[in-house]
N, C-alpha and C. Protein backbone atom coordinates (compact mmCIF):
# COMPACT_ATOMS: atom_id res chain seq x y z
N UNK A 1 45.99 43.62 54.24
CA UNK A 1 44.85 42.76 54.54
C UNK A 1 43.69 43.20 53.64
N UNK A 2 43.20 42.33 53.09
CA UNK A 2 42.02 42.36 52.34
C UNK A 2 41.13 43.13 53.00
N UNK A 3 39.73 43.62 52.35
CA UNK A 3 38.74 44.01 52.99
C UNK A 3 37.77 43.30 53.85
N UNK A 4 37.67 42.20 52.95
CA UNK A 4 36.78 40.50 53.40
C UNK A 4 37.44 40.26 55.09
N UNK A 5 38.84 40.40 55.02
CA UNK A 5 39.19 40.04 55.94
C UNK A 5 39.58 41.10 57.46
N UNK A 6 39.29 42.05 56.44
CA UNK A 6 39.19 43.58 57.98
C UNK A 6 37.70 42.89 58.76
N UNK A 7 36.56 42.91 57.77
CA UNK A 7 35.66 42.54 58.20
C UNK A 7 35.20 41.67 59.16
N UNK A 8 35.84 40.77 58.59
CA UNK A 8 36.16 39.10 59.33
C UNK A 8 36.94 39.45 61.18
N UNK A 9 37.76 40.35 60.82
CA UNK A 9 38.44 40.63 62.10
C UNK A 9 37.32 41.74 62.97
N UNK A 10 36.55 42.63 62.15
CA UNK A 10 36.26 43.38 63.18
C UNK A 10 34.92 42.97 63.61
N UNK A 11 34.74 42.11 63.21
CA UNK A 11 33.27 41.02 63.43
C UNK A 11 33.91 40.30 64.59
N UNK A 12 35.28 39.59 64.81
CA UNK A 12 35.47 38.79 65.93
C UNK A 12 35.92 39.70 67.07
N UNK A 13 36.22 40.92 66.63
CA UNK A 13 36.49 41.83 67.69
C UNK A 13 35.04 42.21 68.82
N UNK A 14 34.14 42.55 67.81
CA UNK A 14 32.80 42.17 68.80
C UNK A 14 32.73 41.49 69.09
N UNK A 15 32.26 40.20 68.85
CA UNK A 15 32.08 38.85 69.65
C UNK A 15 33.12 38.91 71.20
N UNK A 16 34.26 38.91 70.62
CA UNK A 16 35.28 38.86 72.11
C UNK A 16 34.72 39.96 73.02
N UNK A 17 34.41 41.37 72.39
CA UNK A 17 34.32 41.88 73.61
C UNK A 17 32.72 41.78 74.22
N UNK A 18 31.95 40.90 73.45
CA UNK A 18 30.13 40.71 73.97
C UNK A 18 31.07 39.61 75.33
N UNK A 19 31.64 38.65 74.65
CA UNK A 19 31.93 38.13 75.39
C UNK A 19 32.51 38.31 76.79
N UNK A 20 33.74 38.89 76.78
CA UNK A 20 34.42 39.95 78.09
C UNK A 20 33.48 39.95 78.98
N UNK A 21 32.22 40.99 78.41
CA UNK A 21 31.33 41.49 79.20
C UNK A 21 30.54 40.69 79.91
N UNK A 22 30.79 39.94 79.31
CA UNK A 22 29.47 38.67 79.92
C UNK A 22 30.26 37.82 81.18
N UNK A 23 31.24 37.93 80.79
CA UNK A 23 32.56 37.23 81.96
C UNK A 23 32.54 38.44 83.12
N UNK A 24 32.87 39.53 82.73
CA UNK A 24 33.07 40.40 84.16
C UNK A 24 31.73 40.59 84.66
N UNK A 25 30.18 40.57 83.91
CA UNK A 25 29.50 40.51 84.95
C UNK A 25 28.45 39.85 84.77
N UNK A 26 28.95 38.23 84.68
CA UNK A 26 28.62 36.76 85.01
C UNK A 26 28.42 37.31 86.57
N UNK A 27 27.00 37.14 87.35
CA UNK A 27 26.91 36.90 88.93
C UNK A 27 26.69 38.01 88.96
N UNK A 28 27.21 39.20 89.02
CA UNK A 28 26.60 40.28 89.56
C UNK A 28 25.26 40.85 89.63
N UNK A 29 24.85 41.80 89.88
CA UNK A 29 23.75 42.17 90.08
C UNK A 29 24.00 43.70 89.67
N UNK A 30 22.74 44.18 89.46
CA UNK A 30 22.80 45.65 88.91
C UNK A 30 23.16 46.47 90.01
N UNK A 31 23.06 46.55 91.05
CA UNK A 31 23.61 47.37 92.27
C UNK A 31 25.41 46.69 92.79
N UNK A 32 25.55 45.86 92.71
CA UNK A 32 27.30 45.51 92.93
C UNK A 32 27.95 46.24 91.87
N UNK A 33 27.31 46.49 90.40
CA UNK A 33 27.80 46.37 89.43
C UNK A 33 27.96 48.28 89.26
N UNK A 34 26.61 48.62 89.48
CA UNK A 34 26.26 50.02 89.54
C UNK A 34 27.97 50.88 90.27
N UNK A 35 27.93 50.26 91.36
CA UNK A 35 28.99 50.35 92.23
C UNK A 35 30.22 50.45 92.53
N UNK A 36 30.50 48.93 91.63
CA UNK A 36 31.85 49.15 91.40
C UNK A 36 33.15 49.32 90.60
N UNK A 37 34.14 50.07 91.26
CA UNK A 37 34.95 50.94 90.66
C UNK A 37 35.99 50.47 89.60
N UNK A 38 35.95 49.39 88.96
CA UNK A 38 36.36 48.51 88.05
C UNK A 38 35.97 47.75 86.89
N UNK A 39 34.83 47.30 87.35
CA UNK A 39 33.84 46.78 86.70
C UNK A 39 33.40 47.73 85.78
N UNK A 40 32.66 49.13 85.76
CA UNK A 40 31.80 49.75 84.98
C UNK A 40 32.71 50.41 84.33
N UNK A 41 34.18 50.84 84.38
CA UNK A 41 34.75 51.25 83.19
C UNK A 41 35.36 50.22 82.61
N UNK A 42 35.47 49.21 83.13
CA UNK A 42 35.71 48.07 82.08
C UNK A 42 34.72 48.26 81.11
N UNK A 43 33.57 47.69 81.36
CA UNK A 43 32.28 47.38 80.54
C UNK A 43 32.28 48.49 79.47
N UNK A 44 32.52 49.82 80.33
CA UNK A 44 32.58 51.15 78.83
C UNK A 44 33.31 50.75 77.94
N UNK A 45 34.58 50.85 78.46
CA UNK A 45 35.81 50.43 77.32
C UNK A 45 35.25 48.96 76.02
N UNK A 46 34.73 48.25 76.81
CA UNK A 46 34.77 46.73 75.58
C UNK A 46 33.29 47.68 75.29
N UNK A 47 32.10 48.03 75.17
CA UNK A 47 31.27 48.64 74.59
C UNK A 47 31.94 49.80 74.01
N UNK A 48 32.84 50.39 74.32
CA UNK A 48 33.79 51.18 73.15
C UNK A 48 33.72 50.66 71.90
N UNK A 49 34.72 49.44 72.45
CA UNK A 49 35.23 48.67 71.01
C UNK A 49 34.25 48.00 70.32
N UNK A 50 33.34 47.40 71.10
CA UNK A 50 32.17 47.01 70.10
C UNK A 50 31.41 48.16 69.30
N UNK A 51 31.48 49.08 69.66
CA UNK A 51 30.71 50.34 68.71
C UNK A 51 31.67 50.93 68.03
N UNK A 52 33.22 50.75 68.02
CA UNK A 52 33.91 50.94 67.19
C UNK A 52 34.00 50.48 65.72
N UNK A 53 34.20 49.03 66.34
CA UNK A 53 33.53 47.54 65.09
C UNK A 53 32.84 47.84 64.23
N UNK A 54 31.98 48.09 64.85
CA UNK A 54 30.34 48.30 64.23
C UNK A 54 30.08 49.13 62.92
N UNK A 55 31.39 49.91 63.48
CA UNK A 55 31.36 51.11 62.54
C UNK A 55 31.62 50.76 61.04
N UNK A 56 32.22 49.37 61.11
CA UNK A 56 33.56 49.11 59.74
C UNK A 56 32.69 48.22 59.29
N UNK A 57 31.24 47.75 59.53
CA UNK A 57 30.81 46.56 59.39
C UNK A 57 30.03 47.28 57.62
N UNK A 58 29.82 46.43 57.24
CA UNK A 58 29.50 47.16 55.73
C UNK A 58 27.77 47.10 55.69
N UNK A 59 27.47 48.66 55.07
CA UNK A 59 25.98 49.17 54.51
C UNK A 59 25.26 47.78 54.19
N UNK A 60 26.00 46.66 53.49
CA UNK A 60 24.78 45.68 52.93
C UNK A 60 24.65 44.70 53.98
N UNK A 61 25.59 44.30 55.06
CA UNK A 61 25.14 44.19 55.98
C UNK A 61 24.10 44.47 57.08
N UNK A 62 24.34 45.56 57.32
CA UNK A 62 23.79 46.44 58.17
C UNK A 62 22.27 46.25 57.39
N UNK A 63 22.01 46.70 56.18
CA UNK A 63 20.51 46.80 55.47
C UNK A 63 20.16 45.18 55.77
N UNK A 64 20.97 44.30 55.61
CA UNK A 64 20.12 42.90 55.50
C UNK A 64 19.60 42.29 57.10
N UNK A 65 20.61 43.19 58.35
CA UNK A 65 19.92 42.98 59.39
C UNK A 65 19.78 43.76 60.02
N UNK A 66 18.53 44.88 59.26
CA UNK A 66 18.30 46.08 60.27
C UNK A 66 17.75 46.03 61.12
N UNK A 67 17.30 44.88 61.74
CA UNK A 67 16.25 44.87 63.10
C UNK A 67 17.61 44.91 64.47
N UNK A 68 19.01 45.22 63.72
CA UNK A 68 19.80 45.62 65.11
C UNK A 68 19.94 47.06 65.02
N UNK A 69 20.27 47.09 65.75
CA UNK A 69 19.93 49.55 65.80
C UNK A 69 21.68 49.71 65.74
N UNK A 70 21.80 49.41 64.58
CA UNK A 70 23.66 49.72 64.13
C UNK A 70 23.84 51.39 64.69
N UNK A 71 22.93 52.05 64.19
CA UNK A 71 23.52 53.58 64.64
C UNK A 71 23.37 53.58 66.54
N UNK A 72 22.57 53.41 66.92
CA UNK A 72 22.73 53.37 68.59
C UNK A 72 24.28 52.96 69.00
N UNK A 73 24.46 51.80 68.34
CA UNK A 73 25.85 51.24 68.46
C UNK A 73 26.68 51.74 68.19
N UNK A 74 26.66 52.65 67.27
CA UNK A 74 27.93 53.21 66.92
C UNK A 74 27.85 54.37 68.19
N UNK A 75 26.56 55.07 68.19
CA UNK A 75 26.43 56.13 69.18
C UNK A 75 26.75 55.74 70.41
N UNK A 76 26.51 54.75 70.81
CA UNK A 76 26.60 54.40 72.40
C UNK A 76 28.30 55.05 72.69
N UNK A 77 29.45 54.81 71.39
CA UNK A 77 30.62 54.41 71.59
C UNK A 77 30.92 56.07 71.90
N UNK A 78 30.04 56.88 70.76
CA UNK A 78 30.34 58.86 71.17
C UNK A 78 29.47 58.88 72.30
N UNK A 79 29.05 58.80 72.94
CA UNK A 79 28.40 59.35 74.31
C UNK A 79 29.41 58.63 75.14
N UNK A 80 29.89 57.32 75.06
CA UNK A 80 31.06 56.54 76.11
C UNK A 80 32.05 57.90 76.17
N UNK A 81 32.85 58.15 75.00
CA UNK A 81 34.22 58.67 74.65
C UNK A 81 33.99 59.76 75.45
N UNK A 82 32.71 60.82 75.15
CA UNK A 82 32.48 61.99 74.88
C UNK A 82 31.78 63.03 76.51
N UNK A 83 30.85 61.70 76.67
CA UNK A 83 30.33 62.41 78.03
C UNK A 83 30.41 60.97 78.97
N UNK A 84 31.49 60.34 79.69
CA UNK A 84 31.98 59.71 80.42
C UNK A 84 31.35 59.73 81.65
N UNK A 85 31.38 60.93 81.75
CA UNK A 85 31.32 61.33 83.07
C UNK A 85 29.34 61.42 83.96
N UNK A 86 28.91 60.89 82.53
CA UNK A 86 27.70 61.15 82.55
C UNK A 86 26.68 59.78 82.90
N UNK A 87 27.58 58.82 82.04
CA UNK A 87 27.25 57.89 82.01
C UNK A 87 26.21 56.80 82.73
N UNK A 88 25.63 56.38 82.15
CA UNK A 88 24.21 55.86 83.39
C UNK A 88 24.30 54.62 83.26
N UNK A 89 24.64 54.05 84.16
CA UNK A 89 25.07 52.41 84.58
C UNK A 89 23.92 51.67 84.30
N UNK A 90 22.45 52.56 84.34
CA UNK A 90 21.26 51.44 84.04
C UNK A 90 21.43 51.64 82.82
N UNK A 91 21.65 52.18 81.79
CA UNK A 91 21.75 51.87 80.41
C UNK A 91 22.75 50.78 80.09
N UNK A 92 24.06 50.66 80.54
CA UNK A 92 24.72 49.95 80.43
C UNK A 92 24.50 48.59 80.87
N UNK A 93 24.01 48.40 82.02
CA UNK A 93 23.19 46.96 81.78
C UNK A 93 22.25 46.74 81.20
N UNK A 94 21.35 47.71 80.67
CA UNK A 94 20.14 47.44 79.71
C UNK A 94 20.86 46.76 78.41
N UNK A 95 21.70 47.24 78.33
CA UNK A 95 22.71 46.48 77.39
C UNK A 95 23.12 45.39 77.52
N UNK A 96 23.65 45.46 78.45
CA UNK A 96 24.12 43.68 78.45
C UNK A 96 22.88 42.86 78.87
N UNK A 97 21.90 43.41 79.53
CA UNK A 97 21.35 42.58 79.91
C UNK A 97 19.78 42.33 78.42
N UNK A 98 19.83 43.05 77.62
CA UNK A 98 18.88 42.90 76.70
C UNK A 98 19.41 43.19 75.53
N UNK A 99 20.43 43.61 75.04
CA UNK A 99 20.86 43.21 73.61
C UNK A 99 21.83 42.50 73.19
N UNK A 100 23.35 42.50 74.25
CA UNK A 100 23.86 41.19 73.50
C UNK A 100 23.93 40.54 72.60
N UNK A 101 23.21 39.56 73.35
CA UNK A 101 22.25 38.50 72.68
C UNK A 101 21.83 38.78 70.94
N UNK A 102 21.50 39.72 70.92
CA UNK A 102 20.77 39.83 69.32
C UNK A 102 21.70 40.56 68.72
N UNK A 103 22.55 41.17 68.94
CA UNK A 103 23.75 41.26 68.62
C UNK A 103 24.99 40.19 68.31
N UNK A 104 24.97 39.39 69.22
CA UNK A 104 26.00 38.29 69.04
C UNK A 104 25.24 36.98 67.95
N UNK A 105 23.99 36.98 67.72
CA UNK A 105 23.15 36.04 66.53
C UNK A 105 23.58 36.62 65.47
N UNK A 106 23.00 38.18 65.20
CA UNK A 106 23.34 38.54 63.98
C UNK A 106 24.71 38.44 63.89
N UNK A 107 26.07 39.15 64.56
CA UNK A 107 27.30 38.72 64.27
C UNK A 107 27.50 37.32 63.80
N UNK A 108 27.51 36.16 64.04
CA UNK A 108 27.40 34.46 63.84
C UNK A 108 26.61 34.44 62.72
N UNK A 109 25.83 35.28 62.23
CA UNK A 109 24.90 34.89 61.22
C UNK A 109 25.82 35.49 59.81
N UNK A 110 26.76 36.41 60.35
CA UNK A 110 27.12 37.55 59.40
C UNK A 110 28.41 36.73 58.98
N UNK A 111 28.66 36.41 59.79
CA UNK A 111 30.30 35.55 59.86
C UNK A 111 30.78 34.73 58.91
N UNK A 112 29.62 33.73 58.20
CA UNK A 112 29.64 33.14 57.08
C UNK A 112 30.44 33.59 55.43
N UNK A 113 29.91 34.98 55.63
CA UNK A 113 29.99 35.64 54.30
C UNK A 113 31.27 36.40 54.37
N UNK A 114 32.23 36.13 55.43
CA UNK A 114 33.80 36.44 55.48
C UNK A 114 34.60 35.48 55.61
N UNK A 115 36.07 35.18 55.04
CA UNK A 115 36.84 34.65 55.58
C UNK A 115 37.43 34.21 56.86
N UNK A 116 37.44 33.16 57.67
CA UNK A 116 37.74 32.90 59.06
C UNK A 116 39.10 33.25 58.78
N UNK A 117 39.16 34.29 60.39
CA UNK A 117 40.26 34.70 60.40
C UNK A 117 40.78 33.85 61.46
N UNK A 118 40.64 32.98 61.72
CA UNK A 118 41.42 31.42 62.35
C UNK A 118 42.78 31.57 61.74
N UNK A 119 42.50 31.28 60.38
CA UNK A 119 43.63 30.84 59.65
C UNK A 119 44.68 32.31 59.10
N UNK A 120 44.72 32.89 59.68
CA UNK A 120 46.19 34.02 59.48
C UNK A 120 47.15 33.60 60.27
């Protein structure tokens, strides 16, 4: 696989998992969510993989939309892996509930300048 097209893939790999997240906690509330025992290591795991992504996404990218905090992202994914056990559920909805969003624009914005990987 090309490089254009690693890209292309690990760009839709975020999107799916912004998405996920937004599905498992569509309705909830920060205290159901705080709570329960399914839900919040889900949410780690797909914020795994989105800060995994992140990682492969290329320097001239990253420079042309630095108003997203690429290194937090990648970091969020070593503090997930690393101190688990530590983990603070209000950060994790601070996440979904305030970056997403500007995350999933710039991804769609970035998307252009790769091959759709539709067609493999």
């Amino acid at each position: 696989m090309n490089p254009s097209r690693r890209i292309a893939h690990r760009l839709l790999d975020m999107l799916e998992e912004i998405n996920r997240i937004r599905e498992t906690l569509d309705g909830e509330t920060f205290e159901s969510f705080r709570n329960h025992r399914l839900k919040r290591p889900a949410v780690e795991r797909m914020l795994e993989i989105i800060s995994e992504a992140s990682r492969h996404v290329p320097d001239e990218v990253k420079s042309a939309y630095h108003n997203v905090p690429w290194r937090k992202i990648a970091g969020v994914g070593n503090i997930l892996r690393h101190s688990y056990h530590e983990t603070d559920p209000a950060i994790l909805w601070d996440i979904y509930e305030n970056h997403l969003s500007q995350l999933e624009n710039t991804i769609r914005a970035v998307q252009p300048r790769y091959p759709d990987v539709e067609n493999d």
